[in-house]
Each structure stands twice: as C-alpha cells, then as structure tokens.
N, C-alpha and C. Protein backbone atom coordinates (compact mmCIF):
# COMPACT_ATOMS: atom_id res chain seq x y z
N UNK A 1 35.23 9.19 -6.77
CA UNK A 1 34.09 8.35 -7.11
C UNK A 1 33.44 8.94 -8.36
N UNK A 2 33.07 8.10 -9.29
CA UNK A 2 32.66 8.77 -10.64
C UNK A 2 31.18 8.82 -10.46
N UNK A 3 30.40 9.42 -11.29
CA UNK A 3 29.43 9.96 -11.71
C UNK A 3 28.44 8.65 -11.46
N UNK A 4 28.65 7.72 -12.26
CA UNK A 4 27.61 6.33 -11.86
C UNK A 4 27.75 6.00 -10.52
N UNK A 5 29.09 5.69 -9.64
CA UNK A 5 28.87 5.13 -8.62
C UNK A 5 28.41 6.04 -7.78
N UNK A 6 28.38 7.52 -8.01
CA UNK A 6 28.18 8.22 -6.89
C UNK A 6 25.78 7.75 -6.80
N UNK A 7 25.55 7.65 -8.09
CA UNK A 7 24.34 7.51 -8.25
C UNK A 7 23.75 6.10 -8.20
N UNK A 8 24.88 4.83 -8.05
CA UNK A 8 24.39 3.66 -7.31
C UNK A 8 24.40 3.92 -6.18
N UNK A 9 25.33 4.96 -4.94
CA UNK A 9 24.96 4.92 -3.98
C UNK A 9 24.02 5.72 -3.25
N UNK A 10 23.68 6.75 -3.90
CA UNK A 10 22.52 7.47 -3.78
C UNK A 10 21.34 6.06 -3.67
N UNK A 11 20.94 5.92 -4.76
CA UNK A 11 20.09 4.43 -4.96
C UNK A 11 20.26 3.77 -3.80
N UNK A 12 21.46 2.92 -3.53
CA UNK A 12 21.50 2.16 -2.41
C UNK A 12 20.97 3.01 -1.06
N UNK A 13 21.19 4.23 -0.93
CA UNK A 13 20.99 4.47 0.56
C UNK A 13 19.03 5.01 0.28
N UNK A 14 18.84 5.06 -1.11
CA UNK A 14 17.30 5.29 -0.94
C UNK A 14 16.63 4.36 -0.31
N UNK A 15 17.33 3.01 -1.12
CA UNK A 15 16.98 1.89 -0.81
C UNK A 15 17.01 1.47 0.28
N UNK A 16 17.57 1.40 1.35
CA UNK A 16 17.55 1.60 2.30
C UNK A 16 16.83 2.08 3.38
N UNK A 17 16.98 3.36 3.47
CA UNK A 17 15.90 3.99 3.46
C UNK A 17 14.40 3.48 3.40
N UNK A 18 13.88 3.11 2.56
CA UNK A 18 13.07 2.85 2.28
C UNK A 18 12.63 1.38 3.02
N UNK A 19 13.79 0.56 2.68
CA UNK A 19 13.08 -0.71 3.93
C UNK A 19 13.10 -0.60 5.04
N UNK A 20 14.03 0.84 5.80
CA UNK A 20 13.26 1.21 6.84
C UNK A 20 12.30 1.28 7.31
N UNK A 21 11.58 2.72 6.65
CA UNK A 21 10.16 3.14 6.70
C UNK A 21 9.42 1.85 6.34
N UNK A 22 9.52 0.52 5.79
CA UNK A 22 8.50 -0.45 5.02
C UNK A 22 8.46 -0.85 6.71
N UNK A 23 9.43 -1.40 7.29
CA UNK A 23 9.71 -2.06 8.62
C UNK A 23 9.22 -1.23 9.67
N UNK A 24 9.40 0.07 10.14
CA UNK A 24 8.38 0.86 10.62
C UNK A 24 7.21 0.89 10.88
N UNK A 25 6.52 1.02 9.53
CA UNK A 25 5.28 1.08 9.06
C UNK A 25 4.64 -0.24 9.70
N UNK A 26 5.12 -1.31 9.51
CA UNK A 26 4.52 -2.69 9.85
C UNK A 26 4.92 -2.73 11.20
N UNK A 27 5.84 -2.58 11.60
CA UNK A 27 5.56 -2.34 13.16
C UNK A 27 4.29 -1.67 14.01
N UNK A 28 4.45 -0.46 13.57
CA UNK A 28 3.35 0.42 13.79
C UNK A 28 2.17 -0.45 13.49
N UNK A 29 1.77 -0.97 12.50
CA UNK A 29 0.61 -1.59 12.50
C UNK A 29 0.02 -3.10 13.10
N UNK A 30 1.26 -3.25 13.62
CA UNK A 30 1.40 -4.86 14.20
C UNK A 30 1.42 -4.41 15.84
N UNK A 31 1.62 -3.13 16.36
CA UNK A 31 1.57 -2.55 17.32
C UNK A 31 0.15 -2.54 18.17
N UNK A 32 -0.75 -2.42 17.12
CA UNK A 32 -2.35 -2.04 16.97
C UNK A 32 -3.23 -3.23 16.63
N UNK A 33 -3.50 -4.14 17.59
CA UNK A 33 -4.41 -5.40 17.39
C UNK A 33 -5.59 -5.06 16.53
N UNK A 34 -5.90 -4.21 16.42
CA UNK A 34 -7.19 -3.94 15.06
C UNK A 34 -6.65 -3.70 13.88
N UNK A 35 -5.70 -2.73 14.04
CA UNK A 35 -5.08 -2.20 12.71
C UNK A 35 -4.35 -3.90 12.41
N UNK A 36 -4.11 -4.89 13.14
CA UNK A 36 -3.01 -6.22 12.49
C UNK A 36 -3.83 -7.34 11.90
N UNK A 37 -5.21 -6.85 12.79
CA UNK A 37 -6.25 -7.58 11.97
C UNK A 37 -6.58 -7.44 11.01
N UNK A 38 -7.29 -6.10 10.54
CA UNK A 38 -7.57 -5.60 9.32
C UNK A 38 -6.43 -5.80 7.89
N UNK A 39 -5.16 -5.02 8.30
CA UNK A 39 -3.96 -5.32 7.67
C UNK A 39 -3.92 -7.19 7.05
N UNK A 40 -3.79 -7.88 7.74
CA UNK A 40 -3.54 -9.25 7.90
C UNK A 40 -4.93 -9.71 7.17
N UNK A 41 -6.26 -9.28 7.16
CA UNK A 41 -7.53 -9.79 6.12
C UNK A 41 -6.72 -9.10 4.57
N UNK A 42 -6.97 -7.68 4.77
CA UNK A 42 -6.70 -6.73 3.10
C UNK A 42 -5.38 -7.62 2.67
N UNK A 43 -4.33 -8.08 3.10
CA UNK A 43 -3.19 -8.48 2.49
C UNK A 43 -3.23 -9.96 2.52
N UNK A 44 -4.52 -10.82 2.79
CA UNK A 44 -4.98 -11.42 2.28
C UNK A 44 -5.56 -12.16 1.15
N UNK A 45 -5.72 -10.95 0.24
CA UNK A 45 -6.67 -10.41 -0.99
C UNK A 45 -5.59 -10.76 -1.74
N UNK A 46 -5.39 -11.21 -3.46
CA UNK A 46 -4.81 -11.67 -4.39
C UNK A 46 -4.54 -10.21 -4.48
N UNK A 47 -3.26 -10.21 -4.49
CA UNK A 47 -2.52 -8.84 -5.54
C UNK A 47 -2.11 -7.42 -4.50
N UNK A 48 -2.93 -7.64 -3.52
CA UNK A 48 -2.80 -6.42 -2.21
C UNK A 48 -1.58 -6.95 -1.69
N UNK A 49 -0.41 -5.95 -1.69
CA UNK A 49 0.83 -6.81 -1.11
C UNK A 49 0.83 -5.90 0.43
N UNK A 50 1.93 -5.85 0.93
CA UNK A 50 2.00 -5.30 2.09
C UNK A 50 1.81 -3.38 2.25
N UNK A 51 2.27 -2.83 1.27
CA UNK A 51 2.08 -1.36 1.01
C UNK A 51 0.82 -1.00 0.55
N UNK A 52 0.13 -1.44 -0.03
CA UNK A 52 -0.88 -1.36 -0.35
C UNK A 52 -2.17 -1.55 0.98
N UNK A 53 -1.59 -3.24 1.75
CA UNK A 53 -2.69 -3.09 2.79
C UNK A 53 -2.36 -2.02 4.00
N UNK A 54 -1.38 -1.79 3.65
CA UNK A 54 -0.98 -0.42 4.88
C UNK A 54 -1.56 0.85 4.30
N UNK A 55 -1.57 0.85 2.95
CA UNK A 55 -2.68 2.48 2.83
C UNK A 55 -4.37 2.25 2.73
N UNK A 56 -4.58 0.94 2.86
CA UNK A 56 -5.82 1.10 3.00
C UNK A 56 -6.54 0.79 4.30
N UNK A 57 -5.70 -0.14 4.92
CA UNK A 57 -5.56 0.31 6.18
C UNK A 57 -5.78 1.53 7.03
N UNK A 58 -4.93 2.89 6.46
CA UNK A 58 -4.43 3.94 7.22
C UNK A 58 -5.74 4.48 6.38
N UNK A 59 -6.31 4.40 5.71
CA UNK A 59 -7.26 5.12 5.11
C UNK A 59 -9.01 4.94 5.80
N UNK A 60 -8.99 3.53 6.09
CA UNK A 60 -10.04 2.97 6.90
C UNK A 60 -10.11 3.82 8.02
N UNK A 61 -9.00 4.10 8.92
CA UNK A 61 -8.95 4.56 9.65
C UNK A 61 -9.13 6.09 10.03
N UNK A 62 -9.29 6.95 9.14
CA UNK A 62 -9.39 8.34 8.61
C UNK A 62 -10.40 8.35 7.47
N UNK A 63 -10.58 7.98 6.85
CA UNK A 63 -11.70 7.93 6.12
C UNK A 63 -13.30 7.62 6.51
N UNK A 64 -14.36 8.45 6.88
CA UNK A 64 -15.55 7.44 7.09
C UNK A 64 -16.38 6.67 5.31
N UNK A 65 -15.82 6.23 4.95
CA UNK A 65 -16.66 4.96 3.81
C UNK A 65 -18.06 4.97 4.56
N UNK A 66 -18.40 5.46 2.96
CA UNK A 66 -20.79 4.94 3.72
C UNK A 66 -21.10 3.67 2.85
N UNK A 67 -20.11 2.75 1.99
CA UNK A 67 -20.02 2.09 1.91
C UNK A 67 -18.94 0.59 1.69
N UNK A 68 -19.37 -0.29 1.26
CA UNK A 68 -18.25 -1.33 1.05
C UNK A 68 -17.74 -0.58 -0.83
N UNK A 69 -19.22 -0.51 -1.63
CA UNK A 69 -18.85 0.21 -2.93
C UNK A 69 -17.74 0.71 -2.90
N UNK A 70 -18.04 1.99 -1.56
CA UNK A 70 -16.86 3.48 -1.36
C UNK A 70 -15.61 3.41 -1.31
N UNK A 71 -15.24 1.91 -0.70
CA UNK A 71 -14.00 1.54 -0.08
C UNK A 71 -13.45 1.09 -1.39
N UNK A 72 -14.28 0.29 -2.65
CA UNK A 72 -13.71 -0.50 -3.57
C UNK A 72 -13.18 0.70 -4.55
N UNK A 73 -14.21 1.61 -4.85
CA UNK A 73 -14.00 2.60 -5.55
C UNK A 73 -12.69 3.57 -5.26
N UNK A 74 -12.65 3.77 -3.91
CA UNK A 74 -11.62 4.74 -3.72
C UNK A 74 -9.98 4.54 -3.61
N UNK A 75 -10.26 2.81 -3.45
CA UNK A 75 -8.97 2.03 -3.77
C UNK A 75 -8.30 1.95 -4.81
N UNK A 76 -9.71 1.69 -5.95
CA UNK A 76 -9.12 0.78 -7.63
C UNK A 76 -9.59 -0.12 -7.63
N UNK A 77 -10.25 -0.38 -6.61
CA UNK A 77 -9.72 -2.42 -6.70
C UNK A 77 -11.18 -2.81 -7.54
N UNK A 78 -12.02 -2.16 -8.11
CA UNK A 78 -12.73 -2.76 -8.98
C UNK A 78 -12.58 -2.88 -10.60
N UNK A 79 -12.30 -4.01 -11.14
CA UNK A 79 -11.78 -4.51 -12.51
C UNK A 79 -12.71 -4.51 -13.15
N UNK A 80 -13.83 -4.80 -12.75
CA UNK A 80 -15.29 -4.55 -13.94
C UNK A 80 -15.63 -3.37 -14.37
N UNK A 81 -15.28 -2.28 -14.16
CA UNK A 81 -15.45 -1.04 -14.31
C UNK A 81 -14.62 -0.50 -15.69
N UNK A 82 -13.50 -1.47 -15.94
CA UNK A 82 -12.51 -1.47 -17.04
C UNK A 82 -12.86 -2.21 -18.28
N UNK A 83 -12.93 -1.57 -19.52
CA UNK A 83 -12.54 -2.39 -20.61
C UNK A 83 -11.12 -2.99 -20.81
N UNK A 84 -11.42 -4.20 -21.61
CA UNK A 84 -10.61 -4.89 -21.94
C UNK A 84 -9.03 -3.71 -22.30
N UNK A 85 -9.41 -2.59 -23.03
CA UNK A 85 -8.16 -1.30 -23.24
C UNK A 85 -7.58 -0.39 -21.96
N UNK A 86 -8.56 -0.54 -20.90
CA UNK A 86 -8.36 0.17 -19.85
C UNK A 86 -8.88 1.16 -20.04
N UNK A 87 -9.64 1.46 -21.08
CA UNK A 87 -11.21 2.64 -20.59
C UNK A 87 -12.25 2.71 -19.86
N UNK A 88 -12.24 3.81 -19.44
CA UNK A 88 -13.80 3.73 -18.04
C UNK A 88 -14.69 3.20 -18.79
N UNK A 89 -15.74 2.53 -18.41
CA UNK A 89 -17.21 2.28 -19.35
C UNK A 89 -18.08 3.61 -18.86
C-alpha cells in the first residue's frame, strides 16, 4: 500500500471514528429528557449545528452562568461585539 493510500485510510478510519463519538454523544444526550430539551432549543438557533449544541449543552451543565450575557459571551455567539474586520470594539 503506498504512502497516499495508507493516509486515505488513516482519514477514513478517523472518520469514522468520529461519527461514532458524534452518534454517542447524541445518544447520551437524547438519553437525558432535560439535556434533549435544552439540546433540541440551542440547535434550534440559526448556525448552532449539532456539535456545537452538545458543547453548550455540556457546558450549561457544569458551568454556573450568573447570566444570559455569560452564556452569550462564553460561547461567541455575540456578533455585535465585532467589527465589520473582525476586531474587538
């Protein structure tokens, strides 16, 4: 096996791999009637796909937030905070 294919299959079995743990993960959280609620509002949200509402999710949950601010801030998810270049104001 040459040099590339040995490193498409590396790739492939990451890949793999990886939609494991994605399938896991959503189990686990579909397991947990609060955690499927919460999950199921955040991946709600324009642009929050499924990995994303699973770390903020898992973060809600371990994190105490003293606010809604805290939660936006510690995510990203606030765009007004950005210039048009992507500098802090």
């Amino acid at each position: 096996m040459g040099s590339q294919a040995q490193v498409q299959h590396a790739l492939d079995a990451l890949a793999q791999l990886a939609d494991a743990l994605e399938r896991e993960m959503l189990d686990q959280i579909a397991a947990e009637p609060a955690l499927a609620d919460d999950f199921n509002l955040i991946t709600s949200i324009t642009g929050v796909g499924k990995l994303t509402g699973a770390a903020l999710v898992t973060a809600f949950t371990r994190i105490p937030f003293a606010s809604s601010d805290a939660v936006v801030a510690y995510a990203g998810l606030d765009p007004s905070s950005l210039h048009c270049n992507g500098n802090a104001s």
